[in-house]
Protein backbone atom coordinates (compact mmCIF):
# COMPACT_ATOMS: atom_id res chain seq x y z
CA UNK A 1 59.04 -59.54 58.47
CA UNK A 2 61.07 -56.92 56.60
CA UNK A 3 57.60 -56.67 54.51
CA UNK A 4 55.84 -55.20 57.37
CA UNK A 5 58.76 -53.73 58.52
CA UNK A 6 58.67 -51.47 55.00
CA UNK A 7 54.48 -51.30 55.30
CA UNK A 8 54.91 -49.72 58.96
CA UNK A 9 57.48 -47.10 58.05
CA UNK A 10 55.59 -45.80 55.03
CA UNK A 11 53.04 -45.35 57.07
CA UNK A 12 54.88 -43.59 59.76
CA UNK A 13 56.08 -41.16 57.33
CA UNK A 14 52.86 -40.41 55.97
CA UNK A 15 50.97 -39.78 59.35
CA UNK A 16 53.63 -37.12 59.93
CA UNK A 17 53.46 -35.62 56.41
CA UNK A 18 49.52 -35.20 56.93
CA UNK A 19 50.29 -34.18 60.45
CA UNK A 20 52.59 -31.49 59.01
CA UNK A 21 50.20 -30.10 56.07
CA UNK A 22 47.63 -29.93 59.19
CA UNK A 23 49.64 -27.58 61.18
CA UNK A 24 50.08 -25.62 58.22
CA UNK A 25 47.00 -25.51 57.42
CA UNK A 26 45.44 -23.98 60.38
CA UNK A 27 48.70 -21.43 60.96
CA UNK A 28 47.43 -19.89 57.66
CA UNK A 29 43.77 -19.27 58.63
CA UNK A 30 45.03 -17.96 61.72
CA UNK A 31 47.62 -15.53 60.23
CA UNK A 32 45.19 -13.97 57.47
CA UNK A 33 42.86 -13.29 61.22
CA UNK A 34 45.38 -10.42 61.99
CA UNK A 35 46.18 -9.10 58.85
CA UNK A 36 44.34 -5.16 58.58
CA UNK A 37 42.53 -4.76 55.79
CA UNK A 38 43.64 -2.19 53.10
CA UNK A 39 41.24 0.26 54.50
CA UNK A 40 42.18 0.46 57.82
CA UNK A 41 45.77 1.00 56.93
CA UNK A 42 46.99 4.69 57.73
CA UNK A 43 48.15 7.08 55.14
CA UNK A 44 51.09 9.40 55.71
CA UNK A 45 49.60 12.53 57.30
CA UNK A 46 46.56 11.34 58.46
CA UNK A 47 45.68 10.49 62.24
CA UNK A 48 44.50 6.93 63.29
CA UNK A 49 40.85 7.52 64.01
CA UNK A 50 40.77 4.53 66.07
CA UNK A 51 42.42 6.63 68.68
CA UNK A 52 41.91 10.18 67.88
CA UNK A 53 39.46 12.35 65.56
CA UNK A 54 41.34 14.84 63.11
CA UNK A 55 41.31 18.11 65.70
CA UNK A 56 43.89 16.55 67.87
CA UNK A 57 41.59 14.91 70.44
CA UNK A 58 41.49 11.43 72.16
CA UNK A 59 38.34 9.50 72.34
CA UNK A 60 37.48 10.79 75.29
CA UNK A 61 37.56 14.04 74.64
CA UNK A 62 41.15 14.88 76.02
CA UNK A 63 44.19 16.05 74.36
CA UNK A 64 47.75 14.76 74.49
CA UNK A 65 49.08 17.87 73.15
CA UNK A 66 50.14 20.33 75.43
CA UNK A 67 47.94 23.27 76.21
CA UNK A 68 49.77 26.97 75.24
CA UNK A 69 48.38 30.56 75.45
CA UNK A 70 46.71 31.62 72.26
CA UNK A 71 47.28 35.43 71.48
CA UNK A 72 44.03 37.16 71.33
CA UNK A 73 44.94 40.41 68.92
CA UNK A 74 41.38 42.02 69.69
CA UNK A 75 41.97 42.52 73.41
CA UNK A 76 45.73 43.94 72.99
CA UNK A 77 47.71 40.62 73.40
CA UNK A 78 46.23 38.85 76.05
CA UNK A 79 44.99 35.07 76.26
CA UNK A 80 42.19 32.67 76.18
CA UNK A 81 41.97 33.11 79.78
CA UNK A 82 41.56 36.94 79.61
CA UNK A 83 44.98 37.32 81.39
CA UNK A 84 48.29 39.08 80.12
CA UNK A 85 50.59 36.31 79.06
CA UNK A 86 53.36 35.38 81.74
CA UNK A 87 55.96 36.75 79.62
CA UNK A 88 54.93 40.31 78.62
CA UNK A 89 54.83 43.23 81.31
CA UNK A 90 52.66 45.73 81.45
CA UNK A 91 53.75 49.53 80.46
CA UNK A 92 53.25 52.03 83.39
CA UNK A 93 51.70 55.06 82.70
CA UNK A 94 53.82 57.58 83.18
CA UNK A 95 52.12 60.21 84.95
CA UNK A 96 51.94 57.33 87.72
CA UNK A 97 55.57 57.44 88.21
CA UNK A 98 55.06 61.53 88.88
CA UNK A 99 54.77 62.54 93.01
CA UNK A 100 52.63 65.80 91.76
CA UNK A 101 51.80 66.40 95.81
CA UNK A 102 55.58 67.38 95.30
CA UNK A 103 55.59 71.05 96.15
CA UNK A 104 59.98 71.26 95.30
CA UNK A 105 58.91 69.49 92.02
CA UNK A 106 58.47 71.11 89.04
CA UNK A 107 55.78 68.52 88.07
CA UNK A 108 53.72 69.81 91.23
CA UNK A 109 50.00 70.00 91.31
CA UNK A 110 48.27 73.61 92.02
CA UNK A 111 45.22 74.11 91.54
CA UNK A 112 41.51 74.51 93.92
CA UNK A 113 41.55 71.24 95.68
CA UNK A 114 45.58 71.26 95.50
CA UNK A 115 47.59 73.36 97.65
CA UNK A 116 51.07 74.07 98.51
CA UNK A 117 51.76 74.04 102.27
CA UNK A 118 51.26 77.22 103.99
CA UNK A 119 54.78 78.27 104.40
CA UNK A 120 56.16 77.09 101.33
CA UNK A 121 59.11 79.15 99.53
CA UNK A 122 60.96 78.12 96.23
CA UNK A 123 64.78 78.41 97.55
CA UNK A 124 66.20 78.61 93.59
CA UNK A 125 64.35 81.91 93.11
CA UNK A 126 66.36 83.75 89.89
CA UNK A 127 66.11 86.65 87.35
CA UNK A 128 65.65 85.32 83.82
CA UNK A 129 67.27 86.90 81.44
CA UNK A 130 64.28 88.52 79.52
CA UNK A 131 62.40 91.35 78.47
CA UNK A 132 59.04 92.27 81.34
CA UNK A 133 56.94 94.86 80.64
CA UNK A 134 58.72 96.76 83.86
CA UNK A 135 62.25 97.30 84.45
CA UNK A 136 62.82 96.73 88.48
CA UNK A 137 64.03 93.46 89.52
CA UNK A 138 60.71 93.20 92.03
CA UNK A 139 59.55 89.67 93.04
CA UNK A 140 57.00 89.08 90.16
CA UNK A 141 60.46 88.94 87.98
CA UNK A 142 61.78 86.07 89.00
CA UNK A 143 61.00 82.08 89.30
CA UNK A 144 62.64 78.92 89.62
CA UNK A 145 66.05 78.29 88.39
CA UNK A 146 65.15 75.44 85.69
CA UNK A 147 62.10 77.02 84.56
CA UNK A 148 63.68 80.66 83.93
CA UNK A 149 66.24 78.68 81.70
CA UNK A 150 63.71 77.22 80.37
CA UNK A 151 61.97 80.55 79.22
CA UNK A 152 65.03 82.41 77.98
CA UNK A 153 65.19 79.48 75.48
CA UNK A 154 61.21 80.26 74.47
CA UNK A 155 61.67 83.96 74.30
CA UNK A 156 64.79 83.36 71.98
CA UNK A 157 62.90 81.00 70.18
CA UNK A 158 59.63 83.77 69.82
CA UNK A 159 62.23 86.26 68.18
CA UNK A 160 64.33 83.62 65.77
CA UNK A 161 60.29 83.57 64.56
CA UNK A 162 59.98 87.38 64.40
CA UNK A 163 57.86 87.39 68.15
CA UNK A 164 58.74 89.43 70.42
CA UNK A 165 57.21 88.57 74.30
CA UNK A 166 57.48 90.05 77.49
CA UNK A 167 57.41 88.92 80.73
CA UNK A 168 54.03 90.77 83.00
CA UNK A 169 54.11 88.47 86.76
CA UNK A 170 55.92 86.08 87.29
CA UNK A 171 56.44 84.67 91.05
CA UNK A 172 54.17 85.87 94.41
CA UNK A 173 54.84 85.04 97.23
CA UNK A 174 51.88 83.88 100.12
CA UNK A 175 51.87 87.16 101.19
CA UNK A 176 51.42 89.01 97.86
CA UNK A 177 49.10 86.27 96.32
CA UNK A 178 46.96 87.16 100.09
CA UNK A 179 46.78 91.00 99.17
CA UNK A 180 46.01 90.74 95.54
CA UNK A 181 43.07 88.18 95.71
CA UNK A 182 41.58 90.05 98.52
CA UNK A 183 41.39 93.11 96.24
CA UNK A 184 40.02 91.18 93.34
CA UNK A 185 37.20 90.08 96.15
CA UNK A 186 36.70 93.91 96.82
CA UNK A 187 36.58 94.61 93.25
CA UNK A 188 34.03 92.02 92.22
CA UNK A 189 32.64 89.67 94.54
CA UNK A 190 34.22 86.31 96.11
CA UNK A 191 32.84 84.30 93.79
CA UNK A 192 33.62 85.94 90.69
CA UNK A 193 37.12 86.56 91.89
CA UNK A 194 37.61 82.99 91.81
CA UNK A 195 36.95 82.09 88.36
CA UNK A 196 40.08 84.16 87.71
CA UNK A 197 42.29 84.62 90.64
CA UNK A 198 43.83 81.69 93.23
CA UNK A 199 42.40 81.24 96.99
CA UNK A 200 46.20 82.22 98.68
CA UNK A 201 48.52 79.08 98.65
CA UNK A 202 46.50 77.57 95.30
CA UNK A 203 48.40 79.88 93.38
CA UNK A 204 50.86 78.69 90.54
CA UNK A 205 52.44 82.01 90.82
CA UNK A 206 53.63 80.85 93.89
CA UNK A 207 55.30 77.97 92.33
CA UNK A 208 57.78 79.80 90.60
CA UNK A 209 57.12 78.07 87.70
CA UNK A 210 54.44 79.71 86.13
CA UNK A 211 54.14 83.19 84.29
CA UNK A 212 51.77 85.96 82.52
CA UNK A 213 53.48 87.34 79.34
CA UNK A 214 52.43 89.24 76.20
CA UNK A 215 53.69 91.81 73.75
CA UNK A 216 56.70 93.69 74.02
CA UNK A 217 54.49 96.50 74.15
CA UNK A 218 52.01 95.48 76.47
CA UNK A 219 49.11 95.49 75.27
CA UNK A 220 46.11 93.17 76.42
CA UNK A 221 48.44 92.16 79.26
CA UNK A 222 46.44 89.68 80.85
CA UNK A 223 43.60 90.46 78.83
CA UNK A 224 41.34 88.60 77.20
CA UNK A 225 42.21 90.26 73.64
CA UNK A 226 45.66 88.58 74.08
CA UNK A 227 44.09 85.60 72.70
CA UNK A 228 43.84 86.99 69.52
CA UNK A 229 47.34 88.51 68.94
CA UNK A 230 50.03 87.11 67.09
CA UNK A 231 52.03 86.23 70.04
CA UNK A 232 49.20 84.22 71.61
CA UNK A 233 49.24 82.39 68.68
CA UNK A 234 52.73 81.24 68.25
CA UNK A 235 52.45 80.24 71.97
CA UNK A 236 49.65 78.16 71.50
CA UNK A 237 51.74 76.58 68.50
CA UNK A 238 55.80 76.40 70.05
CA UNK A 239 55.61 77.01 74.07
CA UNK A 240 55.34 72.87 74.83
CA UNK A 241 58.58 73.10 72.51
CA UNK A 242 60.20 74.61 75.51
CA UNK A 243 58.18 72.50 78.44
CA UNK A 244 55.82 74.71 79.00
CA UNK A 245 51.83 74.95 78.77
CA UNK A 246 48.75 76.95 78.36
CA UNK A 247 47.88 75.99 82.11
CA UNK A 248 43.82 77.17 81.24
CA UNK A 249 42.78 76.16 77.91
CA UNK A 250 39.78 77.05 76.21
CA UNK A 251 36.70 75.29 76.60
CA UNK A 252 38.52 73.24 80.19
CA UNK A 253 37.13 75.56 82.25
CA UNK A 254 34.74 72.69 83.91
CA UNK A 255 38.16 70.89 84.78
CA UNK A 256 40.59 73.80 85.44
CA UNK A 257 38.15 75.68 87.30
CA UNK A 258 39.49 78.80 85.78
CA UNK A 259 38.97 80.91 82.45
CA UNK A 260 41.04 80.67 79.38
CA UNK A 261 44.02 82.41 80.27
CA UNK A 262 46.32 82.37 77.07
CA UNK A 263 48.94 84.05 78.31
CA UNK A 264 49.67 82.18 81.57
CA UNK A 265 52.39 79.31 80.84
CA UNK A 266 53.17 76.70 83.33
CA UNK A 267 56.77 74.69 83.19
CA UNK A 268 56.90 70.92 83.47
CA UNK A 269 59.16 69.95 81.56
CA UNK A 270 59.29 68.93 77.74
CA UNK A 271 57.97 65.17 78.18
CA UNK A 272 55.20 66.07 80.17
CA UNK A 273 54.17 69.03 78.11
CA UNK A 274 54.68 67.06 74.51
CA UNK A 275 52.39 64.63 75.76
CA UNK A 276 49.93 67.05 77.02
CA UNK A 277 49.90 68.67 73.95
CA UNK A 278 49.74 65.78 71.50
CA UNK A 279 46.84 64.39 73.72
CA UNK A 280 44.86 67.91 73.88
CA UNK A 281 44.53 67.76 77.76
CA UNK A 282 45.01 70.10 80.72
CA UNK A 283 47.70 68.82 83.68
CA UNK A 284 44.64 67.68 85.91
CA UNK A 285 43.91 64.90 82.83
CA UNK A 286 47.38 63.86 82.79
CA UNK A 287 47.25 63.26 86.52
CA UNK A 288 43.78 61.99 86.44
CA UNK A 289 43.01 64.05 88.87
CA UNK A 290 39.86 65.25 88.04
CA UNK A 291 37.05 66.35 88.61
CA UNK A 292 37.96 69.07 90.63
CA UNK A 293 35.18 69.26 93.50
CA UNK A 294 37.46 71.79 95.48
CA UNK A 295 36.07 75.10 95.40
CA UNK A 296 38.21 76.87 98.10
């Protein structure tokens, strides 16, 4: 009895062993199933390309990074999209921050299709301290407060350069500007009056804050051999210095509407007139206001 006893419990013991080194068995084969293969491993910096290719992409074609503006440096900063990026604002010109239908500003507008109203009258009317080719304090002496500051600076300027200007007409009133361009009408014809005098009330004499000047002496006073005299030239050169301009250019006389006139200087002030001058334009330009189809 204990034989079989002994027999049985051997053979209990082995069933389980072989039961055992079954389980084993098949736990191995099952284990080595999931194992990746050296090839498939990733190495460090490189994306899975089970999931995405190497520009960032899923599968499908979709991104999981986020989407930002790329700056475009051919079209001045802006995006993909063609659009000024969200954080950047756009610098105003500034001739659009100028009222020039302003007839008390000194950045006002005159010219054939711009007028000043009928019964306008500067009310800071003054006698700049200057040399004119006259000696009465008449109207045509004066102008505008700022501006005749402004040219007692240029005329001291002129002389500290060995140039010595003077004053020839300087502010008309509606009234005077009426008389003279009716005898320049008398003289030669409407239309050929207008190419170098102002239909009444499109006058920038009547501003008073523009002026004719030349020589001491006189000579070529509102002439056209002023344009060749030394004091034509330093004008050309030093009168934005002071904010002023050569209101009629040569060679803008399809925007101007007028002649070259280089002895008639406009004031607007030194950041207007630097600008004009470094950008070669006439005040209608810097507006935008032309062309001028006006033809009063």
């Amino acid at each position: 009895m204990n034989a079989m006893r002994r027999r049985y419990g051997r053979g209990l013991v082995l069933g389980v062993l072989m039961l055992v080194l079954v389980m084993v068995t098949a736990c191995a084969k099952d284990t080595q199933g999931v194992l990746p293969s050296p090839s498939a491993q990733e190495e460090p910096g490189d994306q899975n390309t089970a999931t995405t290719d190497n520009t960032g992409e899923n599968a499908d074609g979709s991104s999981d990074e986020p989407v930002t503006p790329v700056e475009d440096d051919s079209t001045g900063g802006e995006n993909g999209t063609g659009q000024e990026p969200a954080n950047e604002e756009k610098q105003p010109d500034p001739a659009d921050q100028v009222d020039f239908s302003d007839a008390q500003s000194v950045t006002v507008l005159v010219n054939k299709e711009y007028a000043l109203p009928e019964d306008y009258e500067p009310s800071d009317l003054v006698y700049p301290d200057v040399r004119f080719t006259f000696s009465e304090k008449i109207e045509k002496r004066m102008m505008r407060s700022e501006a005749a500051a402004a040219l007692e600076k240029l005329f001291d300027g002129a002389e500290e350069d060995g140039i010595y200007l003077a004053g020839v007409s300087a502010y008309r009133s509606h009234s005077t500007q009426t008389s003279l361009f009716n005898r320049y009408v008398k003289k030669d014809g409407l239309e050929k009056a207008k190419t170098y005098s102002a239909v009444p009330g499109h006058s920038e004499h009547e501003t008073g804050l523009a002026i004719d000047v030349s020589g001491s002496d006189g000579k070529c006073a509102a002439e056209d051999c002023f344009g060749d005299t030394k004091e034509a030239e330093w004008l050309a050169k030093h009168a934005t210095e002071y904010g002023f301009i050569i209101r009629y250019p040569e060679g803008k006389e399809g925007i101007t509407g007028y002649k070259y006139e280089p002895w008639h200087l406009r004031y607007v002030g030194t950041e207007i007139s630097s600008d004009i001058a470094e950008r070669g334009i006439t005040l209608e330009e810097y507006y935008n206001a032309v062309p001028v189809t006006a033809n009063p």
